[in-house]
PDB file of N, CA and C in Angstrom:
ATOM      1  N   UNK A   1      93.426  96.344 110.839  1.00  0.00           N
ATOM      2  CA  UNK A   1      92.430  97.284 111.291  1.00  0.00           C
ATOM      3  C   UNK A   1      93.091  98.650 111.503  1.00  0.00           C
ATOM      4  N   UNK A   2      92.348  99.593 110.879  1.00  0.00           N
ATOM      5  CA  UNK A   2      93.225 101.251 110.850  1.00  0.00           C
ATOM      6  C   UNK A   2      92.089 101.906 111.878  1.00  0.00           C
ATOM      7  N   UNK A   3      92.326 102.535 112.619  1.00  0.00           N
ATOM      8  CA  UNK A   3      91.734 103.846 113.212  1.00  0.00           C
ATOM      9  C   UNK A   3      91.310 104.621 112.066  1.00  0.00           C
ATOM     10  N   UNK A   4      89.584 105.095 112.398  1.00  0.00           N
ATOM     11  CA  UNK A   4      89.992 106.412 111.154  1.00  0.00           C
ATOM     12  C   UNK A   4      88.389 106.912 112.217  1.00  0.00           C
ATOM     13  N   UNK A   5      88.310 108.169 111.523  1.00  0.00           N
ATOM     14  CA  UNK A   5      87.218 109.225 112.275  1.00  0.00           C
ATOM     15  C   UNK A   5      85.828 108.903 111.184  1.00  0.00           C
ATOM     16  N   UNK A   6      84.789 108.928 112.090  1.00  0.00           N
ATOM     17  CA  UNK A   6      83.791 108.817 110.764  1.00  0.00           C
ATOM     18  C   UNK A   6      82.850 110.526 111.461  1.00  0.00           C
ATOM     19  N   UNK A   7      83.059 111.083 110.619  1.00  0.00           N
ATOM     20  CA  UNK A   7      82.250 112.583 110.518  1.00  0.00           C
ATOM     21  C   UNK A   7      81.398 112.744 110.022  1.00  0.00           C
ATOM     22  N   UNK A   8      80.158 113.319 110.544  1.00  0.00           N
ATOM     23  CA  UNK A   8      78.822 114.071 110.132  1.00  0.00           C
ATOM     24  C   UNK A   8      78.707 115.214 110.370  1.00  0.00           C
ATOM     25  N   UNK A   9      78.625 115.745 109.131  1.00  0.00           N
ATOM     26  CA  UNK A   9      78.243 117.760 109.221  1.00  0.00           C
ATOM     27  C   UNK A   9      76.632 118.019 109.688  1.00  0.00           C
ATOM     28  N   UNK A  10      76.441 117.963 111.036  1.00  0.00           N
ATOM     29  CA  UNK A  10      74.696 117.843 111.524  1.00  0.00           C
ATOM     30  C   UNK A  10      74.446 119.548 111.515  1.00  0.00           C
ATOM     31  N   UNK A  11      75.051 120.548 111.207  1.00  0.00           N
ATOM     32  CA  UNK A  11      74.319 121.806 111.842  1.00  0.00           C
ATOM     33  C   UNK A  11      75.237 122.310 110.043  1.00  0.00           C
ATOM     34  N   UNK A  12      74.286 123.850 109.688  1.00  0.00           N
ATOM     35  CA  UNK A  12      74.900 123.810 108.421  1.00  0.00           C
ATOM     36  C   UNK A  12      75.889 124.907 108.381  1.00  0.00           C
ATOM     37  N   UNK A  13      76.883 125.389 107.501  1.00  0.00           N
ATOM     38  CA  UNK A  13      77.697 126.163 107.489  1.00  0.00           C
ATOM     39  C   UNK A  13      77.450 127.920 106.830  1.00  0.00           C
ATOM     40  N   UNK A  14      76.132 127.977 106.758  1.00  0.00           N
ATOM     41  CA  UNK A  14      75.828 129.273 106.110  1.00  0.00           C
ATOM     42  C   UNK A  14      75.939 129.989 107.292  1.00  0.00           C
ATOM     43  N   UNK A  15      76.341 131.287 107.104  1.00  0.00           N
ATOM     44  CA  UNK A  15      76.124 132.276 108.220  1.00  0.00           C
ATOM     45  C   UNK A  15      77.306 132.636 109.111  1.00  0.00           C
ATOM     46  N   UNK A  16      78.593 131.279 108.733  1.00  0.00           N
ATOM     47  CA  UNK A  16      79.511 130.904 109.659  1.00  0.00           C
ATOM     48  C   UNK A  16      80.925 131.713 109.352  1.00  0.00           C
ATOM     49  N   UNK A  17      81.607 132.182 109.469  1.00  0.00           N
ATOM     50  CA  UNK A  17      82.609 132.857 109.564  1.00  0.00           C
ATOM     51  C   UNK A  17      83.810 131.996 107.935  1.00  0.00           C
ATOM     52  N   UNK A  18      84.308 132.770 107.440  1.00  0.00           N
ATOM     53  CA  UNK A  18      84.868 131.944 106.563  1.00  0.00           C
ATOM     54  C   UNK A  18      85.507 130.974 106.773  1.00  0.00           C
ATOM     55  N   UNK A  19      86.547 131.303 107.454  1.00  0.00           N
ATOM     56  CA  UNK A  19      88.066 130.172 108.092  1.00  0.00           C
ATOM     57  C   UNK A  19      86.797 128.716 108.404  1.00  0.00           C
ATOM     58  N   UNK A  20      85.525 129.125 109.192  1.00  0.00           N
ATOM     59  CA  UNK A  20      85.182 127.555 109.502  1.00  0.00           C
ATOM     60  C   UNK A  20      84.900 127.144 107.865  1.00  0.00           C
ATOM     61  N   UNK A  21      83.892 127.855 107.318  1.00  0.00           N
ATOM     62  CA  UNK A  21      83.339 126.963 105.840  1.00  0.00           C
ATOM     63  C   UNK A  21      84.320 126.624 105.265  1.00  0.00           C
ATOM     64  N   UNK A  22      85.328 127.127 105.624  1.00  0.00           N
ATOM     65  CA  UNK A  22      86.968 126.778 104.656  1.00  0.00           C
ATOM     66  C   UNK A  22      87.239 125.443 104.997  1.00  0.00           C
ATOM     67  N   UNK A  23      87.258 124.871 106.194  1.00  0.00           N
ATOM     68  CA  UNK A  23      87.684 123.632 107.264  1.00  0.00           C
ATOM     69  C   UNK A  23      86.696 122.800 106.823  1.00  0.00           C
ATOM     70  N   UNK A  24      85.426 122.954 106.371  1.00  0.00           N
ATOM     71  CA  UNK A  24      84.393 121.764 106.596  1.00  0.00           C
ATOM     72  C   UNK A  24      84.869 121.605 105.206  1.00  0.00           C
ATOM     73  N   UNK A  25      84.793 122.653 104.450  1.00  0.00           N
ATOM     74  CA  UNK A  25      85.485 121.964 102.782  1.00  0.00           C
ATOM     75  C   UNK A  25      86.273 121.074 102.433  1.00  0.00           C
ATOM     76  N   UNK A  26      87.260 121.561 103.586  1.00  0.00           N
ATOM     77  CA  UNK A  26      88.949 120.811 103.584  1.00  0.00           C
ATOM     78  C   UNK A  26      88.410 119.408 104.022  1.00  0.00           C
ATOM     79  N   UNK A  27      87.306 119.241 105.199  1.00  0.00           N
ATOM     80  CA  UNK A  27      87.380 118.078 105.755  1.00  0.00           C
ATOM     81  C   UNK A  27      86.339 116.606 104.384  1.00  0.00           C
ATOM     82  N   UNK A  28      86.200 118.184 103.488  1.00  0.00           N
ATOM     83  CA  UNK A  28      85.393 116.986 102.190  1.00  0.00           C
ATOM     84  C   UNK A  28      83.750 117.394 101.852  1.00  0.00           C
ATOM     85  N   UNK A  29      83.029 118.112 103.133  1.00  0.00           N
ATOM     86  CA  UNK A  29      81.812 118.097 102.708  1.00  0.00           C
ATOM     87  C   UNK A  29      81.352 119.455 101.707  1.00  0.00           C
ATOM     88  N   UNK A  30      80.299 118.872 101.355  1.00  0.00           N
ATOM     89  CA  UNK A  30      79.485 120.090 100.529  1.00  0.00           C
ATOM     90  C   UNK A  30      78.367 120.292 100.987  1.00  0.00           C
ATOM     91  N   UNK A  31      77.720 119.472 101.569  1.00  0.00           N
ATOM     92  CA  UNK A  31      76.025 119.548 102.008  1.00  0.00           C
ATOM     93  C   UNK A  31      75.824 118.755 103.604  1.00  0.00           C
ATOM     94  N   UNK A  32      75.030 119.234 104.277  1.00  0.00           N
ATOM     95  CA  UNK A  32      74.412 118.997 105.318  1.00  0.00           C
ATOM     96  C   UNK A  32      74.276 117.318 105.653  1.00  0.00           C
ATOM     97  N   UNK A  33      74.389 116.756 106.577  1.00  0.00           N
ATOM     98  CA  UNK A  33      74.070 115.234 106.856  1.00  0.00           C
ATOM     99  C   UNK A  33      75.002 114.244 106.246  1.00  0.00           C
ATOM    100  N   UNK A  34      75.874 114.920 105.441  1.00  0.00           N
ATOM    101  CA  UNK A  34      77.299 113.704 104.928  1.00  0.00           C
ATOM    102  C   UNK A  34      77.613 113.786 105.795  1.00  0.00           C
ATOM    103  N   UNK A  35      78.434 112.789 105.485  1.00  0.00           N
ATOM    104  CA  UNK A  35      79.614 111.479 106.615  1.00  0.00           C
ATOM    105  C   UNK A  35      80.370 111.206 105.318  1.00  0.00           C
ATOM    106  N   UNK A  36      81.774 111.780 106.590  1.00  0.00           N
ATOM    107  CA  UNK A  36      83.233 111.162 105.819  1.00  0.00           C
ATOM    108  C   UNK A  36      84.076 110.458 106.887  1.00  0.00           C
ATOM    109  N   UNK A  37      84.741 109.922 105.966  1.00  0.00           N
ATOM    110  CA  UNK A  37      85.699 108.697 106.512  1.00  0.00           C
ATOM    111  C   UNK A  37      87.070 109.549 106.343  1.00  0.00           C
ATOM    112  N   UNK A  38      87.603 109.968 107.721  1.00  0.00           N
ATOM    113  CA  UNK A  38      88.773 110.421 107.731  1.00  0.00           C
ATOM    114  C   UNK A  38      89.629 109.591 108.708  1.00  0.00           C
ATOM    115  N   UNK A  39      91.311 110.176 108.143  1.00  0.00           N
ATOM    116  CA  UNK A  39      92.429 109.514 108.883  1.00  0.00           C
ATOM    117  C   UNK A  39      92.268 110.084 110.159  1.00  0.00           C
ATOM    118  N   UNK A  40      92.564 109.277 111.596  1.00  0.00           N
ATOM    119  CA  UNK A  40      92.523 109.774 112.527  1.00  0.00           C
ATOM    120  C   UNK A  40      94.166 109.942 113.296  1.00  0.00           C
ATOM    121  N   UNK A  41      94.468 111.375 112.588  1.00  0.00           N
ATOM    122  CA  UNK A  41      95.772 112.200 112.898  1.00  0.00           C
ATOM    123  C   UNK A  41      95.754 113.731 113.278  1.00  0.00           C
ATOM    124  N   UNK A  42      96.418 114.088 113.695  1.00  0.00           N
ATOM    125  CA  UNK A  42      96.622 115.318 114.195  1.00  0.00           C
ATOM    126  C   UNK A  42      96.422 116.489 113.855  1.00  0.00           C
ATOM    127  N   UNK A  43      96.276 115.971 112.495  1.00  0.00           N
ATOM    128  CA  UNK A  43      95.674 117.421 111.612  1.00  0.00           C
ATOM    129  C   UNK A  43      93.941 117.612 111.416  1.00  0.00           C
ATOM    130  N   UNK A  44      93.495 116.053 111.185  1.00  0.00           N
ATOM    131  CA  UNK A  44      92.173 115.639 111.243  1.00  0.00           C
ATOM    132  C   UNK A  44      91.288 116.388 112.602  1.00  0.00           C
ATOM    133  N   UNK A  45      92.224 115.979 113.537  1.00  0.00           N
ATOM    134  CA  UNK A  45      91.799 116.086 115.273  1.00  0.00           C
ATOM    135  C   UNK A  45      91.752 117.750 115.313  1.00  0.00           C
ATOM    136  N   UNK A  46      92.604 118.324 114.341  1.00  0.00           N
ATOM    137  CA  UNK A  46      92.911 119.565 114.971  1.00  0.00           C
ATOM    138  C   UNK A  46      91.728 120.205 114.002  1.00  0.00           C
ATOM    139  N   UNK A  47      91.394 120.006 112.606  1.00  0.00           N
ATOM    140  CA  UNK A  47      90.455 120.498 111.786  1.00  0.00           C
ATOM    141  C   UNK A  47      88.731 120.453 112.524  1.00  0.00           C
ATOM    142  N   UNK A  48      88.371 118.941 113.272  1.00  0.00           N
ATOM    143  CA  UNK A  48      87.408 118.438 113.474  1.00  0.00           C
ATOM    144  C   UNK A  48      87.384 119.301 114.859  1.00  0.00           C
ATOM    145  N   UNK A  49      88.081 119.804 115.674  1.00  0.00           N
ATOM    146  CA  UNK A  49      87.834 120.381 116.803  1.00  0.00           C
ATOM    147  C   UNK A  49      87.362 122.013 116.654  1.00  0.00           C
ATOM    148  N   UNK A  50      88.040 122.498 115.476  1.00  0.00           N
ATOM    149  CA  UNK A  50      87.817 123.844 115.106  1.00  0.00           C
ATOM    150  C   UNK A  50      86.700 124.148 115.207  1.00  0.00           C
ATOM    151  N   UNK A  51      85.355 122.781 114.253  1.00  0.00           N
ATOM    152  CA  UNK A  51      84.547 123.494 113.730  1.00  0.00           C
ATOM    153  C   UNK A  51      83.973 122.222 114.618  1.00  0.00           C
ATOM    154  N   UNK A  52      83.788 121.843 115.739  1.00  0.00           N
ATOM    155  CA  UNK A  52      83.134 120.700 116.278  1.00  0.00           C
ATOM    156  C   UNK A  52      81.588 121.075 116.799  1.00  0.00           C
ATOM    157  N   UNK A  53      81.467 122.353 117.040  1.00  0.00           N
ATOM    158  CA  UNK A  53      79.696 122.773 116.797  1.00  0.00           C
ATOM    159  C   UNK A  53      79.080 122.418 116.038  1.00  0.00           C
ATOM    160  N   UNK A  54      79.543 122.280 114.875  1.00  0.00           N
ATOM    161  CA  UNK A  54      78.874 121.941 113.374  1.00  0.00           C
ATOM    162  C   UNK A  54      78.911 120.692 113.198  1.00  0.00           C
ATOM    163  N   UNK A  55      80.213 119.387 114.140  1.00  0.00           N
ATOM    164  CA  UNK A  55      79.842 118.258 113.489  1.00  0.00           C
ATOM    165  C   UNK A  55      79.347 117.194 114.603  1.00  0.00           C
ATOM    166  N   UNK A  56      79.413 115.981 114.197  1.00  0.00           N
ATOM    167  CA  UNK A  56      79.404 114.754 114.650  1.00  0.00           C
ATOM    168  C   UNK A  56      80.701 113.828 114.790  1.00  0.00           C
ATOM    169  N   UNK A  57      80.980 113.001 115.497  1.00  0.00           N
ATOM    170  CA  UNK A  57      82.108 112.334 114.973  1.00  0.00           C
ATOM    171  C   UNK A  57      82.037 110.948 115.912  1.00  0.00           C
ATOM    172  N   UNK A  58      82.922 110.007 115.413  1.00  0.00           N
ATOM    173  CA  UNK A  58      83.194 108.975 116.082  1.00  0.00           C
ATOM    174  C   UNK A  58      84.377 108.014 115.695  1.00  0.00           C
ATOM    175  N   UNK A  59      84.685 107.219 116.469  1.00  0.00           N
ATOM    176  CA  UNK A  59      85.951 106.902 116.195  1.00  0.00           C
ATOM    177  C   UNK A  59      85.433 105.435 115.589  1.00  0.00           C
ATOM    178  N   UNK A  60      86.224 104.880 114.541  1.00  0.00           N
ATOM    179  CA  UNK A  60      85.680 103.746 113.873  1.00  0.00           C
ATOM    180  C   UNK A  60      87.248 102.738 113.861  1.00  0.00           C
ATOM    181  N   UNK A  61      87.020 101.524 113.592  1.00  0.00           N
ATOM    182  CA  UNK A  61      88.032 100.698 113.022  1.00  0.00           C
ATOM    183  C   UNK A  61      87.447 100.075 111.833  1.00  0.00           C
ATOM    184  N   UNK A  62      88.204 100.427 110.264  1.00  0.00           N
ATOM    185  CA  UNK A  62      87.893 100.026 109.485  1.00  0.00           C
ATOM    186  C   UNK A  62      89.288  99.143 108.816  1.00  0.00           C
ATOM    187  N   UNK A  63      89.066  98.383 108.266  1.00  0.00           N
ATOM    188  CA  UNK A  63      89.690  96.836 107.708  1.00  0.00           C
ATOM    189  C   UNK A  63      89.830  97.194 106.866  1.00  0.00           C
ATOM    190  N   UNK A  64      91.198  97.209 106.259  1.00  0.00           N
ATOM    191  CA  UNK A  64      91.295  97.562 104.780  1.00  0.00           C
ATOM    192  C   UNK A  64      92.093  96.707 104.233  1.00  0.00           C
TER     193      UNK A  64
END
């Protein structure tokens, strides 16, 4: 069982300063209401906090 982050982009990125739309890219999305399955590390934690107005998140254990 791995730790990993499961993310939802709930609010959208138009309007938003570049550096964030840059981060939600990095974190994978393109459109509104995806969910990604990220590693839950320090860089993840530090990306997902930047722009954490914009998302959702939760901590998951997935079996691989």
């Amino acid at each position: 069982m791995t730790k990993k982050l499961k993310v939802t982009l709930i609010r959208s990125t138009s309007g938003r300063p570049r550096q964030q739309r840059l981060t939600a890219q990095a974190l994978g999305f393109h459109r509104m209401h995806q969910t990604r399955i990220v590693p839950d590390n320090p860089a993840m934690r530090g990306m997902i906090d930047k722009i954490s107005h914009l998302l959702k998140w939760e901590a998951v254990e997935v079996q691989e």
